[in-house]
Protein backbone atom coordinates (compact mmCIF):
# COMPACT_ATOMS: atom_id res chain seq x y z
CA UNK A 1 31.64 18.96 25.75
CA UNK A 2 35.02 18.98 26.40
CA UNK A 3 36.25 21.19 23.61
CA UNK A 4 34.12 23.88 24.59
CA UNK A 5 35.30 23.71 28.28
CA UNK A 6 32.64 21.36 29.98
CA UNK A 7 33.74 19.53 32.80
CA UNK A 8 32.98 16.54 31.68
CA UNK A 9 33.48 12.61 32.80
CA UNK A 10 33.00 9.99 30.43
CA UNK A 11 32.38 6.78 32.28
CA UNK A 12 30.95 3.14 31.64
CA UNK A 13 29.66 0.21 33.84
CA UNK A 14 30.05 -2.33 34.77
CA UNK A 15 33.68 -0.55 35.81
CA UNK A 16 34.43 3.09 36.07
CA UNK A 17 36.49 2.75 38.58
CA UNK A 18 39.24 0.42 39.87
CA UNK A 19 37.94 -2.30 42.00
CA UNK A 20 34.37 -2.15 39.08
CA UNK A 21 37.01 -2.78 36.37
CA UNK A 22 37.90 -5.69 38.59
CA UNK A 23 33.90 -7.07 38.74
CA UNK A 24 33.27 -6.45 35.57
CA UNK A 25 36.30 -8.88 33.98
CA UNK A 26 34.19 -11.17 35.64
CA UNK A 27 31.15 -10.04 34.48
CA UNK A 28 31.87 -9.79 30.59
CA UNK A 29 34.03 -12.70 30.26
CA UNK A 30 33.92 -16.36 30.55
CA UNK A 31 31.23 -18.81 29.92
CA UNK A 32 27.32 -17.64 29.48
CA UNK A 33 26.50 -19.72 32.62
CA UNK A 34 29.19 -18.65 34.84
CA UNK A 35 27.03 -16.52 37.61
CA UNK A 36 23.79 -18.13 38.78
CA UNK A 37 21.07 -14.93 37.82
CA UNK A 38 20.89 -13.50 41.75
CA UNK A 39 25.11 -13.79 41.80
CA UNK A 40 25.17 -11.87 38.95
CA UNK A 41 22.78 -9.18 39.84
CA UNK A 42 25.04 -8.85 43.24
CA UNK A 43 27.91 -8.19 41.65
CA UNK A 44 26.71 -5.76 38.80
CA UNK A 45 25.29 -3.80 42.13
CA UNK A 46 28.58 -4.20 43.81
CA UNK A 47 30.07 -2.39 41.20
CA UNK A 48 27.63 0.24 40.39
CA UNK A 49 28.11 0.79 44.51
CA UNK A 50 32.35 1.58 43.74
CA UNK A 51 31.82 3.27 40.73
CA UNK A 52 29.16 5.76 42.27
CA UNK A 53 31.17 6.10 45.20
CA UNK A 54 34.40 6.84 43.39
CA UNK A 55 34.08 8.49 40.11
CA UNK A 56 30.08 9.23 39.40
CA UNK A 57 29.18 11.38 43.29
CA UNK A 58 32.69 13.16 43.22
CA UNK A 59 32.89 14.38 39.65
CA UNK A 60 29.25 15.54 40.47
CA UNK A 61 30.17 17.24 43.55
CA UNK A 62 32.47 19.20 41.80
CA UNK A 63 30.25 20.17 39.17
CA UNK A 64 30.82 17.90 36.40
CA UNK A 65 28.30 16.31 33.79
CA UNK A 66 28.36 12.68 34.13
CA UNK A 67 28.17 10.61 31.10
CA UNK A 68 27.74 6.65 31.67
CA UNK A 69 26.91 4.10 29.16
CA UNK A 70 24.92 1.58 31.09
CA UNK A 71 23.73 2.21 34.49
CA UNK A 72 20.94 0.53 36.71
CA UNK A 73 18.54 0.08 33.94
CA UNK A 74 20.81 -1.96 32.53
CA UNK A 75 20.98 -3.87 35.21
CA UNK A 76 16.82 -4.25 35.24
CA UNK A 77 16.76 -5.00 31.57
CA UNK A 78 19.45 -7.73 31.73
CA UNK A 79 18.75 -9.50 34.78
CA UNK A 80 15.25 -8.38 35.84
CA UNK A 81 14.13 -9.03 32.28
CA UNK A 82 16.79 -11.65 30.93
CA UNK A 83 17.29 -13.69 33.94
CA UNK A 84 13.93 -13.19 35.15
CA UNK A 85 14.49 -12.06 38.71
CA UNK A 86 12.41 -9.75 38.22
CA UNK A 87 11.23 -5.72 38.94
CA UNK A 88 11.36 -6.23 42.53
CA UNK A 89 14.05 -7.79 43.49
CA UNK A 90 16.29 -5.76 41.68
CA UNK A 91 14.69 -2.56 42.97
CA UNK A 92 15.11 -4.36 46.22
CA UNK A 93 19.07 -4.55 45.79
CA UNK A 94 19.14 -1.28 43.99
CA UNK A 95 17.88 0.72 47.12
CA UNK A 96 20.24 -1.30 49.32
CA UNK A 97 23.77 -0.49 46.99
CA UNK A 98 22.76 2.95 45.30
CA UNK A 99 19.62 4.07 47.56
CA UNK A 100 17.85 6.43 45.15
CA UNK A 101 20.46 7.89 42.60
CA UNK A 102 18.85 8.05 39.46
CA UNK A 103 20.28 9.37 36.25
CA UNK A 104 18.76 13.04 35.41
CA UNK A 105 18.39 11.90 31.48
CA UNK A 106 19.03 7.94 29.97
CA UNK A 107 19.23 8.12 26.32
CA UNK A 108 17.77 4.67 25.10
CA UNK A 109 19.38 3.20 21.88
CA UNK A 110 16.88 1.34 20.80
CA UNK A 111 17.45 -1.25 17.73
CA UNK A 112 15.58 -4.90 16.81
CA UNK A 113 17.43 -7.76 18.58
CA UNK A 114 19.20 -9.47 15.21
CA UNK A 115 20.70 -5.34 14.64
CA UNK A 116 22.02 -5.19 17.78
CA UNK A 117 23.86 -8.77 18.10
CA UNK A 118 25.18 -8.10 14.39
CA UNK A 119 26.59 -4.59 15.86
CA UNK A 120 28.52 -6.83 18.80
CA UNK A 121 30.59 -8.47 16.25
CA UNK A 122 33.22 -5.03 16.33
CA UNK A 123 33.30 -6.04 20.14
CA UNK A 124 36.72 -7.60 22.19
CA UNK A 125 35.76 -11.22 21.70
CA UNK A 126 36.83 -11.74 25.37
CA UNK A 127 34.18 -9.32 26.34
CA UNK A 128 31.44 -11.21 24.86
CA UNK A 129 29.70 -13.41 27.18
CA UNK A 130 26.51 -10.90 27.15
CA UNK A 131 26.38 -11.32 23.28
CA UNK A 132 27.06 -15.11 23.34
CA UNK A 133 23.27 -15.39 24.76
CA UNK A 134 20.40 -16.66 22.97
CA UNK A 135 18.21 -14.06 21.36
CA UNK A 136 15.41 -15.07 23.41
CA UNK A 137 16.97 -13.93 26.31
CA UNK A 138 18.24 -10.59 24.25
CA UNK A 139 14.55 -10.13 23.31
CA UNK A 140 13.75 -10.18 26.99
CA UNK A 141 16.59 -7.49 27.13
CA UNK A 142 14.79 -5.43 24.63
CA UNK A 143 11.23 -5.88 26.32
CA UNK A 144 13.01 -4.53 29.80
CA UNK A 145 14.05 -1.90 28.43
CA UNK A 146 11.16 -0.48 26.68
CA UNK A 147 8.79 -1.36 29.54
CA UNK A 148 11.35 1.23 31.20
CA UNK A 149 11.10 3.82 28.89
CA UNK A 150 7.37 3.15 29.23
CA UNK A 151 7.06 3.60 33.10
CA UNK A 152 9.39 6.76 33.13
CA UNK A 153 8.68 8.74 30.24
CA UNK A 154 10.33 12.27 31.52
CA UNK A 155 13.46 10.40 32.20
CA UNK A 156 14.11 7.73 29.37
CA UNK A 157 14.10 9.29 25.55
CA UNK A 158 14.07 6.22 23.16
CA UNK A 159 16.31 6.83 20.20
CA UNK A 160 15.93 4.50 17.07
CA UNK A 161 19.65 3.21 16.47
CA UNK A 162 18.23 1.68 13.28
CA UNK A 163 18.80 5.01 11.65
CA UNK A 164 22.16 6.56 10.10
CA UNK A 165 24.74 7.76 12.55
CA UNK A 166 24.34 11.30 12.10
CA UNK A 167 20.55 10.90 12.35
CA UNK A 168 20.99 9.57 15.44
CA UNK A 169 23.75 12.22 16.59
CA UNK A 170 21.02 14.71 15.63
CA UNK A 171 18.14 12.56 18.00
CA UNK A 172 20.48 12.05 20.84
CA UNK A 173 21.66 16.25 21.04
CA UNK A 174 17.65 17.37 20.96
CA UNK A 175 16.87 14.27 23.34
CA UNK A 176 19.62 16.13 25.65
CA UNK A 177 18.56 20.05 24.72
CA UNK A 178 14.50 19.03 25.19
CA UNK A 179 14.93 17.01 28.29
CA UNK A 180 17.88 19.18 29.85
CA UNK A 181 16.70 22.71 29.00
CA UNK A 182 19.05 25.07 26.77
CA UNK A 183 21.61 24.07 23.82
CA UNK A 184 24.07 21.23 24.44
CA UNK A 185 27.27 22.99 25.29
């Protein structure tokens, strides 16, 4: 998007900004139990709340596409899901830290559990306490996320990652065109 003059941020949570860098070393690192569930889900929140506030509202104030991997349904599939706190509570805290932003388009990478984990293994080992979980839990993940895309249809496209990487280059640019009217710049 860049190279054909887009304003165009290219962000990630948890982190995207300074002080959600900070949360999320402590998110991604360490042992699997190191946050009780409800901890956790605070501080994912917590840094969604900097992130939006300091690099996600003002790049779209000025006119900018936003482009996030991972944003508050991550946040439902991995500890509404995978925890088990479930749908409501983590709308609850959603509506307190982000009130109703919601993502325009979330492009859904959708693989089977043992892909995915066997993908992780390219990942900064000291950013692998997610990964490090059972597949049970990553299952969960999975469910989460579907049942997601299920609810809200217009909004989530599910892509299958299974496929080769220019296959899936191809899904993700119509998933944008279809759902975002007009070719991809």
């Amino acid at each position: 998007m860049r190279e054909r003059g887009v304003d165009a941020v290219a962000t990630r949570e948890p982190g995207g900004a300074a002080g959600a860098n900070e949360i999320r070393a402590l998110l991604v690192t360490g042992s699997i139990d190191r946050w009780s569930p409800i901890a956790e889900l605070l501080l994912h929140f917590a840094a969604r709340a900097e992130h939006l506030a300091r690099t996600v509202r003002p790049a779209l104030e000025r006119g900018a596409w936003v482009v996030c991997d991972r944003f508050a349904d991550s946040t439902m599939a991995y500890q509404g899901f995978g925890h088990g706190l479930g749908r409501e509570r983590v709308e609850a805290v959603a509506r307190a830290a982000i009130g109703d932003f919601s993502p325009d388009l979330t492009l859904l990478l959708d693989a089977p559990v043992e892909v995915g984990l066997k993908r992780t293994d390219d990942r900064p080992h000291a950013e692998n306490r997610y990964e490090r979980m059972d597949p049970d839990f990553h299952r969960r993940v999975r469910d989460g996320f579907l049942d997601i895309a299920a609810r809200e249809p217009r909004r989530v496209a599910v892509i299958d990652a299974t496929a080769d990487q220019d296959t899936v280059s191809a899904a993700l640019r119509r998933a944008v065109e279809d759902r975002l009217g007009g070719d991809l710049p």
